[in-house]
Protein backbone atom coordinates (compact mmCIF):
# COMPACT_ATOMS: atom_id res chain seq x y z
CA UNK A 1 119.05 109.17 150.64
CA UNK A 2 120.72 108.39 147.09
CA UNK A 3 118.39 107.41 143.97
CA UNK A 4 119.79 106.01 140.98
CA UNK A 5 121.26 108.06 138.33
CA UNK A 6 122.70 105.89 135.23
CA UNK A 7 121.08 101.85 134.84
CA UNK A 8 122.81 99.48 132.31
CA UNK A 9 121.23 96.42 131.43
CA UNK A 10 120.82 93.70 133.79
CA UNK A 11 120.73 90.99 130.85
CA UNK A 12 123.91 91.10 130.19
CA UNK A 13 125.36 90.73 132.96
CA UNK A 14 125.94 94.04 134.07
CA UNK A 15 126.03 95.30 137.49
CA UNK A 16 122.81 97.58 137.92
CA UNK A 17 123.08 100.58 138.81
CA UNK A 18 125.91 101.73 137.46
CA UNK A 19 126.27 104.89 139.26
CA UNK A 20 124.33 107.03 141.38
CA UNK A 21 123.34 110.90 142.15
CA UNK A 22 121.58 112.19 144.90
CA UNK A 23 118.14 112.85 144.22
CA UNK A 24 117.12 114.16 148.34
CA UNK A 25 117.35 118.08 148.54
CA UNK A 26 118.75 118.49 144.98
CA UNK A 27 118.97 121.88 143.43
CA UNK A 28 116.83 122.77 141.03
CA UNK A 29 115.89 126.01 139.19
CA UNK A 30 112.04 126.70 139.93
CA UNK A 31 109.56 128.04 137.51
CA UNK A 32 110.21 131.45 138.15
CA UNK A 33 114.22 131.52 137.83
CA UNK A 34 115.33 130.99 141.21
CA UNK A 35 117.47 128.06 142.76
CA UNK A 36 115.46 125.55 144.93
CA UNK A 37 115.64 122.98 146.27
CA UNK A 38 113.47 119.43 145.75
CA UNK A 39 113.36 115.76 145.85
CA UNK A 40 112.80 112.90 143.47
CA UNK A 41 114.51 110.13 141.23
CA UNK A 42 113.86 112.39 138.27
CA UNK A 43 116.26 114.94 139.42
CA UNK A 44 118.90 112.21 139.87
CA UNK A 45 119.27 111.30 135.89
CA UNK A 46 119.72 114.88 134.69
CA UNK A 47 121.61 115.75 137.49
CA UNK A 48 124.26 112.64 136.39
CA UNK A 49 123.76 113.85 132.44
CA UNK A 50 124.47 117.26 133.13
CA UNK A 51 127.85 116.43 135.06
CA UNK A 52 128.58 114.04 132.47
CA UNK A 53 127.87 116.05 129.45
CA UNK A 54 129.70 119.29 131.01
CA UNK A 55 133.09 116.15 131.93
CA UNK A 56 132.68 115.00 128.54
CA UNK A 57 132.88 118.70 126.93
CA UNK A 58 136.35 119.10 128.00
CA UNK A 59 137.54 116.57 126.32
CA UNK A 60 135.38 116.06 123.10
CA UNK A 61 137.89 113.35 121.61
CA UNK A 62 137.53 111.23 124.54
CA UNK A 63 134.96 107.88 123.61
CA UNK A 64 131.80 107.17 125.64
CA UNK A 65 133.74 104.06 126.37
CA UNK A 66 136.55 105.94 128.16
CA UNK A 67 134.03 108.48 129.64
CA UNK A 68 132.11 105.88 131.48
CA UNK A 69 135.14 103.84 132.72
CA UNK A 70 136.90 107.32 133.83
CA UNK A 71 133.35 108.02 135.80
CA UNK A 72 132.91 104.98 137.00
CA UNK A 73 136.60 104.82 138.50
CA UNK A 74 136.06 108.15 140.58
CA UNK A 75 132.91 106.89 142.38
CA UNK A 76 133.36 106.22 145.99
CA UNK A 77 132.58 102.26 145.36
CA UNK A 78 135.17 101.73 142.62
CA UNK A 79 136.78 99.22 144.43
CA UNK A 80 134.14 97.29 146.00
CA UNK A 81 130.56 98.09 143.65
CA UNK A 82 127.34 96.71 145.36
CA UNK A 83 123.80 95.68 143.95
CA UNK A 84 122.61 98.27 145.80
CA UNK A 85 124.59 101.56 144.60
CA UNK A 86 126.64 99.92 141.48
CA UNK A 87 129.74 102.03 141.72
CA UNK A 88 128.36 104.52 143.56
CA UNK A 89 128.65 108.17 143.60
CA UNK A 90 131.39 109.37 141.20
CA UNK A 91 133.65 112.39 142.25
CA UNK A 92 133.93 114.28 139.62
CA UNK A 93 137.03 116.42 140.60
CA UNK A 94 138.75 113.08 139.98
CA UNK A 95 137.09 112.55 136.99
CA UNK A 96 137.82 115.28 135.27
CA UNK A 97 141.11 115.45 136.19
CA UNK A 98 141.58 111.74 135.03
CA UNK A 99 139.99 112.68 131.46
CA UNK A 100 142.69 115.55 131.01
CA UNK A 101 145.64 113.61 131.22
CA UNK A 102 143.80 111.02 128.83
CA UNK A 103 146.25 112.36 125.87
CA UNK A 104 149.10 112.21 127.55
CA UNK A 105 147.91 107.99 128.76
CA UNK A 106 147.48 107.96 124.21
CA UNK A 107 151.24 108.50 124.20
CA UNK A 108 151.86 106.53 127.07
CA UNK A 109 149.90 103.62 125.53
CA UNK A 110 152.55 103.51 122.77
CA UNK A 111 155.49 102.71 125.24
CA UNK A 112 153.46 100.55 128.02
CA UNK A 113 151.26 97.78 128.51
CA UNK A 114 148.10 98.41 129.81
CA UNK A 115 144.48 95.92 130.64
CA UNK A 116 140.92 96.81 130.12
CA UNK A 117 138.19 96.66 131.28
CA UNK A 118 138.51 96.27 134.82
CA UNK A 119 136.81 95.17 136.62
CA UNK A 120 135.91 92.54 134.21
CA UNK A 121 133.60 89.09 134.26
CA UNK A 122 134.95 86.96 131.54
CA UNK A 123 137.21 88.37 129.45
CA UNK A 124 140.37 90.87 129.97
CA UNK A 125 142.68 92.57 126.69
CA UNK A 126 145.76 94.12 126.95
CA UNK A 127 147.25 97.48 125.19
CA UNK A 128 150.51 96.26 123.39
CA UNK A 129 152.81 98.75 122.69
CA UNK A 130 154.26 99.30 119.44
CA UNK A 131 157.35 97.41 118.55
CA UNK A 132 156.38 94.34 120.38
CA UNK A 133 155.07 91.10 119.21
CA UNK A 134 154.23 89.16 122.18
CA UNK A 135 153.55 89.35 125.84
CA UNK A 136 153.67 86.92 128.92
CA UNK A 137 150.87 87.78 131.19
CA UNK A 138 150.57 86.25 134.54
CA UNK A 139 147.62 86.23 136.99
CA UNK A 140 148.35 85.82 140.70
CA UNK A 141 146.64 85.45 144.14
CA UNK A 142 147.06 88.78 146.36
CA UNK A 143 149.22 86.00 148.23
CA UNK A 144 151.33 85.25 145.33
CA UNK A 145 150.03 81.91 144.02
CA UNK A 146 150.23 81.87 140.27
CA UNK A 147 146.87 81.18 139.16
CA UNK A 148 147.81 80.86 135.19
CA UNK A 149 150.10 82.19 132.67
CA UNK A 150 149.43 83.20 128.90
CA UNK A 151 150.50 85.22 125.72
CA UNK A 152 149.51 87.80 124.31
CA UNK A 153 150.20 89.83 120.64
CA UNK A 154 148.96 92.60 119.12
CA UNK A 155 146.43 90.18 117.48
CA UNK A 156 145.37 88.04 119.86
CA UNK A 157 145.55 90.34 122.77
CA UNK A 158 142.74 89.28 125.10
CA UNK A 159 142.53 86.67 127.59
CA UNK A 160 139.70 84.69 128.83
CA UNK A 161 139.47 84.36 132.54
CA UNK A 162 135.81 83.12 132.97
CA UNK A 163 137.15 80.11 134.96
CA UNK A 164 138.80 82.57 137.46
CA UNK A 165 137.28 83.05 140.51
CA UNK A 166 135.83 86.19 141.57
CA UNK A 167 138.58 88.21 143.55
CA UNK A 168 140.82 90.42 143.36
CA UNK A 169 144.17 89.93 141.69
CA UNK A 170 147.95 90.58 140.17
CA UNK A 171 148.46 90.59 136.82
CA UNK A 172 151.79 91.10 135.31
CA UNK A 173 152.67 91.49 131.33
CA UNK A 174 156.48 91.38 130.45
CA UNK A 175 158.21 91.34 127.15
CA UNK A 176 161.68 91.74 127.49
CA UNK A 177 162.29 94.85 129.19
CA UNK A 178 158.69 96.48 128.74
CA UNK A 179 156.52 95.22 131.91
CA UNK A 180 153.33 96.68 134.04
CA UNK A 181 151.55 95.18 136.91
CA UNK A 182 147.78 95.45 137.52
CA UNK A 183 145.20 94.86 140.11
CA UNK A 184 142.87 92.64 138.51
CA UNK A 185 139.20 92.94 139.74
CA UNK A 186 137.60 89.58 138.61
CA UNK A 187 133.38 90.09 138.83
């Protein structure tokens, strides 16, 4: 059994929970100094804080903004988050090897386009690199139909996609010879 770890607010829209722990048969250090072993949901929030705080600590630069999304996208529901379990239970093997090549993504970031957050409700914006004053972006089906087509710059570089329906999609930004492609995860 899983008990939740990490809740976000439910008012704005947010999916709720957003990750989990296991809070059945958790280790825990008893009142005399020995490891033991007990259940409850108030093992399940430290349990998530501790991991996070000790991810976080390798990489002190790193934003609470790029710490959640880098948690969030190592939990075993990533792709396919439920009212139940959010995102689910993160792996944090991934995640901590995802936040240590987060200086080398900075420098990438300069060269390449890249889309946050995602999966995203109504809004999407794109990284544009420097040197380059607009973008195309395109949204397509997973079959290929182009859903809609817009520009971006370094100023005006989000898109509204409230109107979308939910799915999953491709989204392509090109500008001359600088181009990514994305899988779009519309809420």
């Amino acid at each position: 059994m899983l008990v939740l770890a990490l809740l976000v607010p439910n008012g704005s829209g947010l999916r709720k929970p957003d990750v989990m722990a296991q809070g059945v048969s958790a280790a825990v250090v008893d009142q005399n100094g020995a490891v033991d072993f007990n259940s409850g949901t108030s093992f399940s929030s430290p349990i998530m804080a501790g991991a996070i705080a000790s991810l976080w600590q390798s990489r002190p630069e790193a934003t609470n903004v790029q710490i959640m999304q880098i948690v969030r996208a190592s939990a075993h529901l990533f792709d396919n988050p439920t009212d139940l379990m959010g995102y689910g239970i993160p792996n944090f093997e991934i995640a901590y090897n995802a936040l240590q090549i987060l200086g080398a993504q900075a420098q990438f970031l300069d060269i390449q386009f890249a889309m946050y957050p995602n999966p995203a409700r109504d809004v999407v914006s794109f990284n544009i690199p420097s040197g380059i004053d607009s973008a195309v972006v395109s949204v397509f089906t997973t079959a290929g139909q182009q859903v809609f087509s817009s520009e971006v710059t370094p100023q005006q570089n989000t898109l509204d996609i409230s109107g979308v329906a939910p799915g999953i999609y491709i989204t392509k930004v090109i500008s001359g010879e600088t181009k990514n492609s994305f899988k779009l995860i519309k809420k």
